[in-house]
PDB file of N, CA and C in Angstrom:
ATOM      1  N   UNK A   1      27.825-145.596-116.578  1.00  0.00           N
ATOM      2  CA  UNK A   1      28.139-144.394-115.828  1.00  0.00           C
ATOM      3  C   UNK A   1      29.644-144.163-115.923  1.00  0.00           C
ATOM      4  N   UNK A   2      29.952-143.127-115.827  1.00  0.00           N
ATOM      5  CA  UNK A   2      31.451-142.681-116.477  1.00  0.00           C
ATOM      6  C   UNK A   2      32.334-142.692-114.885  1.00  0.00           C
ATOM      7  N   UNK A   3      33.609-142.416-115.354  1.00  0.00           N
ATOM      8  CA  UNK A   3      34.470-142.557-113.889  1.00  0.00           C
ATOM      9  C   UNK A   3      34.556-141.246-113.204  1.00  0.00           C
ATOM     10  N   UNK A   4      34.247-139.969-113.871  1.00  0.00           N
ATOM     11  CA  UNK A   4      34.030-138.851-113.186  1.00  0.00           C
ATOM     12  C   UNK A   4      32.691-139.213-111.981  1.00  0.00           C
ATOM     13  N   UNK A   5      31.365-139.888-112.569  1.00  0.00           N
ATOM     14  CA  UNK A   5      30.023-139.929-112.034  1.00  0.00           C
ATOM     15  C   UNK A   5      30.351-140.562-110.543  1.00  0.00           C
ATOM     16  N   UNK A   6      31.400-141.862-110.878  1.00  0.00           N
ATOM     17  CA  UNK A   6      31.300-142.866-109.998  1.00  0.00           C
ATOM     18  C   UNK A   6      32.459-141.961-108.707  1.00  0.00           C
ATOM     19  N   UNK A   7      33.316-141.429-109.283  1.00  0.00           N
ATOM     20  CA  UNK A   7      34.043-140.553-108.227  1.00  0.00           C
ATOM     21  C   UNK A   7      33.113-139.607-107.579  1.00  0.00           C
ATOM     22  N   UNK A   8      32.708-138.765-107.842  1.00  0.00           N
ATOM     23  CA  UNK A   8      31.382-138.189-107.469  1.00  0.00           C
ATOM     24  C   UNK A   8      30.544-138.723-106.248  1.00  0.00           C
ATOM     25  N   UNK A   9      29.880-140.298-106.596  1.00  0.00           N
ATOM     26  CA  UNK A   9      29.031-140.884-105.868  1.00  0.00           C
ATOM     27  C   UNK A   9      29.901-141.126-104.715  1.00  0.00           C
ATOM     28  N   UNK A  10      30.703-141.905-105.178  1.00  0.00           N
ATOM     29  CA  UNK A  10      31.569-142.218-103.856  1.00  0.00           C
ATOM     30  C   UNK A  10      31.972-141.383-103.143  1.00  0.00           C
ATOM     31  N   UNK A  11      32.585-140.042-103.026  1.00  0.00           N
ATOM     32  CA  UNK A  11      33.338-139.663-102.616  1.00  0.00           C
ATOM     33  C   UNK A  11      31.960-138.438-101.184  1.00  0.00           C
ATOM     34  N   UNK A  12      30.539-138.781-102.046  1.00  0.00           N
ATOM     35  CA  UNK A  12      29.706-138.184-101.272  1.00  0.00           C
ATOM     36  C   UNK A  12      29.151-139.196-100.336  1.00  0.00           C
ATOM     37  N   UNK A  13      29.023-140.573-101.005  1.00  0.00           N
ATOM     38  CA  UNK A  13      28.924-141.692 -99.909  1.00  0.00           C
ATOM     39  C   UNK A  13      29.733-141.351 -98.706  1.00  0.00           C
ATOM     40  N   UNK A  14      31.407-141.356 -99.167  1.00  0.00           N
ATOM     41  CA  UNK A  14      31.785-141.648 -98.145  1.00  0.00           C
ATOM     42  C   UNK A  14      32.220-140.074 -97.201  1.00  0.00           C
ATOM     43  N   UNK A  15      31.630-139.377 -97.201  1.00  0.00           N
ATOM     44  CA  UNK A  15      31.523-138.062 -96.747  1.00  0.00           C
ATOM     45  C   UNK A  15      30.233-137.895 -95.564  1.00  0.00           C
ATOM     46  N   UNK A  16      29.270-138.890 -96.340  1.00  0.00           N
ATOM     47  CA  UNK A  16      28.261-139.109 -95.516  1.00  0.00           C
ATOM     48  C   UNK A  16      28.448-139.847 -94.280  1.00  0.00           C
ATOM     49  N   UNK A  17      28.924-141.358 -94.854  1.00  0.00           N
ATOM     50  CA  UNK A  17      29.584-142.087 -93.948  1.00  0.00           C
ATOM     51  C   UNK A  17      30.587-141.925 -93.190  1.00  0.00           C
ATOM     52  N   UNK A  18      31.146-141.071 -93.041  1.00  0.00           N
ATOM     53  CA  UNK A  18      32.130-140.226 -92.120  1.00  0.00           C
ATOM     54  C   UNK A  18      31.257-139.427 -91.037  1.00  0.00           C
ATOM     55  N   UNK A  19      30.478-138.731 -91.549  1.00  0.00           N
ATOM     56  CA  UNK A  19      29.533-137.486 -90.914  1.00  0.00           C
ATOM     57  C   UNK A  19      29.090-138.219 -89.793  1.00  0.00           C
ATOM     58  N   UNK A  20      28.300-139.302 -90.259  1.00  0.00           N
ATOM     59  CA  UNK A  20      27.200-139.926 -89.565  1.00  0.00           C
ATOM     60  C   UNK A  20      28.260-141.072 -88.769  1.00  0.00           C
ATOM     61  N   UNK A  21      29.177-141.195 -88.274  1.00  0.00           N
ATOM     62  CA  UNK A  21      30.016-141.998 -87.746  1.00  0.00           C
ATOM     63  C   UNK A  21      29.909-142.909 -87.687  1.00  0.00           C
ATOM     64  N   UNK A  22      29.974-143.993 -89.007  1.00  0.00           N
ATOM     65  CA  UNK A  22      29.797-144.996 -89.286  1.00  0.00           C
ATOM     66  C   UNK A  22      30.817-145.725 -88.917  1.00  0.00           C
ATOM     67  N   UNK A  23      30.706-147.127 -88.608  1.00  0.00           N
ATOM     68  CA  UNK A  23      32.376-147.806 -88.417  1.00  0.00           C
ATOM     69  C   UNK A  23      32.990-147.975 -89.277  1.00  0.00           C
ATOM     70  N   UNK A  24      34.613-148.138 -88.758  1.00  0.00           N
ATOM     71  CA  UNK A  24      35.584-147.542 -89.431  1.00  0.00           C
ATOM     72  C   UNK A  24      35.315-148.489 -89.966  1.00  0.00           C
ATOM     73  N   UNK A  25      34.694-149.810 -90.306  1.00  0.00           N
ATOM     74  CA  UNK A  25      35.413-150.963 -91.136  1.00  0.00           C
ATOM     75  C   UNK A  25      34.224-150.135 -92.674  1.00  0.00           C
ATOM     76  N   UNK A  26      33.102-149.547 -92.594  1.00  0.00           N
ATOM     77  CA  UNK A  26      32.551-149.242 -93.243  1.00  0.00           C
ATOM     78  C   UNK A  26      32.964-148.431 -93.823  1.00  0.00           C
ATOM     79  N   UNK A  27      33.890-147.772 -93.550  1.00  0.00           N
ATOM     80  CA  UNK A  27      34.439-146.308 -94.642  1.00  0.00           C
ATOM     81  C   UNK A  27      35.359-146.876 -94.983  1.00  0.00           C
ATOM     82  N   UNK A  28      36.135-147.667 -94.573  1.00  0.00           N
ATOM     83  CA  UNK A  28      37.304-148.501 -95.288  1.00  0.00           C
ATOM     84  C   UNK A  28      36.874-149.244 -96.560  1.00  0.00           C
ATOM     85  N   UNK A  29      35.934-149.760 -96.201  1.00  0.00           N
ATOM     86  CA  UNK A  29      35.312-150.227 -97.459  1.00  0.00           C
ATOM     87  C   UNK A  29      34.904-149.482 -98.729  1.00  0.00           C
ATOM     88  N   UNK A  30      34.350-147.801 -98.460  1.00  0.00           N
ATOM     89  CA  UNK A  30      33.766-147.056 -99.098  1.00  0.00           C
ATOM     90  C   UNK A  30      35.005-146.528 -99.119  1.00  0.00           C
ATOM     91  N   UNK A  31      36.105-145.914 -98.744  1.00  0.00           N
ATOM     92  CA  UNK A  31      37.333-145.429 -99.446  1.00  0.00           C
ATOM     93  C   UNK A  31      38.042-146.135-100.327  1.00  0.00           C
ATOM     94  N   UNK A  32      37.890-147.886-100.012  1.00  0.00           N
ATOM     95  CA  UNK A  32      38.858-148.887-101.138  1.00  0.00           C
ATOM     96  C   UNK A  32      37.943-148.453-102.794  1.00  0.00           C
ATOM     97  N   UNK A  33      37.225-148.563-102.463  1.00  0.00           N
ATOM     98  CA  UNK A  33      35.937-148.643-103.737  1.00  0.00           C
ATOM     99  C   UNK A  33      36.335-147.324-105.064  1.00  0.00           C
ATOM    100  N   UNK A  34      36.532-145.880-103.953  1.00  0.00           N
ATOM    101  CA  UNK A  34      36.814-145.182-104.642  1.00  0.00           C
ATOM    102  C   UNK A  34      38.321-144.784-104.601  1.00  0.00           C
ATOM    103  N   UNK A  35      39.217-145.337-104.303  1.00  0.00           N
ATOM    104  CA  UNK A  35      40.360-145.816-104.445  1.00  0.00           C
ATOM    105  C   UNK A  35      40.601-146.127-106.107  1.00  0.00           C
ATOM    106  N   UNK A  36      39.483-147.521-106.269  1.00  0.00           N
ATOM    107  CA  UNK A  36      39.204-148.586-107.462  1.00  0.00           C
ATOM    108  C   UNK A  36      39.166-147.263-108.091  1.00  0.00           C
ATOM    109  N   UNK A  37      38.178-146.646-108.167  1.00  0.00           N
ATOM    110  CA  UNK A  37      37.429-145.391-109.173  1.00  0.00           C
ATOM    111  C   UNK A  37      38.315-144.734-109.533  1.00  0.00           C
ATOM    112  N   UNK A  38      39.333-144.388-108.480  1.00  0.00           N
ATOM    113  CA  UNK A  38      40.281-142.910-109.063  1.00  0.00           C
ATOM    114  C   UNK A  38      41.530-143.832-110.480  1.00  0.00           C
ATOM    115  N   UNK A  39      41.649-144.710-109.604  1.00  0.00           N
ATOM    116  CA  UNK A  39      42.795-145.641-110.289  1.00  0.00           C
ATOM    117  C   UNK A  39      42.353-145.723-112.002  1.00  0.00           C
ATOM    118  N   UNK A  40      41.104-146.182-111.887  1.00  0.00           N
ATOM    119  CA  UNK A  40      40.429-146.451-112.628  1.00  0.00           C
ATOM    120  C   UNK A  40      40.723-145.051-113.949  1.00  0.00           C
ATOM    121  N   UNK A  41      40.227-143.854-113.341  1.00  0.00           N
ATOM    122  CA  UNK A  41      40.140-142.400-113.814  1.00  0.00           C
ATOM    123  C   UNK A  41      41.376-142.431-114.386  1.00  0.00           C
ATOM    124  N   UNK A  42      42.252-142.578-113.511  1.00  0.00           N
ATOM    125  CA  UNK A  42      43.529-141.811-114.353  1.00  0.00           C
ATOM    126  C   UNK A  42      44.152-143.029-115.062  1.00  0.00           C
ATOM    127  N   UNK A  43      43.666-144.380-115.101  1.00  0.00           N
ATOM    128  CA  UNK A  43      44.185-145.420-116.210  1.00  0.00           C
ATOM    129  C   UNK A  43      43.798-144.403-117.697  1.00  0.00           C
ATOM    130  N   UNK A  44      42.687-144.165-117.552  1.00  0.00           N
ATOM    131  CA  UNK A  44      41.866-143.261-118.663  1.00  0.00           C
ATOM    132  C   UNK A  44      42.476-142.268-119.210  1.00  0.00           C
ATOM    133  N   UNK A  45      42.685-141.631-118.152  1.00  0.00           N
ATOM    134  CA  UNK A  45      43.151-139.920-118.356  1.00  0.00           C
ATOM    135  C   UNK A  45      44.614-140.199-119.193  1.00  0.00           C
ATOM    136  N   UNK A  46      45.545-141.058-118.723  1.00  0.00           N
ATOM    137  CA  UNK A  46      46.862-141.634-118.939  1.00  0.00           C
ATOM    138  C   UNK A  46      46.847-142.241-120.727  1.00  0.00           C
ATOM    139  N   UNK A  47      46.101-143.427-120.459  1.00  0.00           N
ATOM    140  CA  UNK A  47      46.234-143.522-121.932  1.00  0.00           C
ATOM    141  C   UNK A  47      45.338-143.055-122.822  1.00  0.00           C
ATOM    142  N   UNK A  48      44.588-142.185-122.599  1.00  0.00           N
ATOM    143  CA  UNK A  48      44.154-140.771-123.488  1.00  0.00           C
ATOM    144  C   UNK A  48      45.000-140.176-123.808  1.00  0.00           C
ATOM    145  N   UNK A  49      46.009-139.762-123.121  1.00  0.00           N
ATOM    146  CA  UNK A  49      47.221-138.779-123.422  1.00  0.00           C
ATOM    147  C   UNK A  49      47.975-139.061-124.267  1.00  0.00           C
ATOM    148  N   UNK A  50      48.326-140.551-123.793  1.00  0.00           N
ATOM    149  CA  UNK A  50      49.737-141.512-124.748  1.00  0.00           C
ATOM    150  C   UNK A  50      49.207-141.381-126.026  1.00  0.00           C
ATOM    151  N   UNK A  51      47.940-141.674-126.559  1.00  0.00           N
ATOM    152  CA  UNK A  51      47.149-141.771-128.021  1.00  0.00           C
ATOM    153  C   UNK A  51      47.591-140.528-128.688  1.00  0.00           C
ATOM    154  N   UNK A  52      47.817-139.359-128.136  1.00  0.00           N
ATOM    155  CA  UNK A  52      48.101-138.004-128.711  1.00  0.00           C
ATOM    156  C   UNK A  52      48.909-137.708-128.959  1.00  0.00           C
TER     157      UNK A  52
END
């Protein structure tokens, strides 16, 4: 699954998990995750660019 997909999932996880007032230690968890994801994204996006 690509890092756009996984930003996606997460970012509706944790939208959900907000809604539904989950504890905070639980969205902390689900924000680090896609934290990982974005980091992740623009490692990508970054040295995609440099190659050009």
């Amino acid at each position: 699954m690509g890092q756009e997909k996984h930003l996606e999932i997460a970012r509706n996880i944790l939208n959900n998990a907000a809604s539904m007032n989950m504890n905070k230690e639980t969205i902390l968890k689900i924000s680090k995750k896609m934290d990982e994801y974005i980091v992740e994204y623009y490692r990508k996006v970054n040295s995609s660019t440099e190659t050009k």
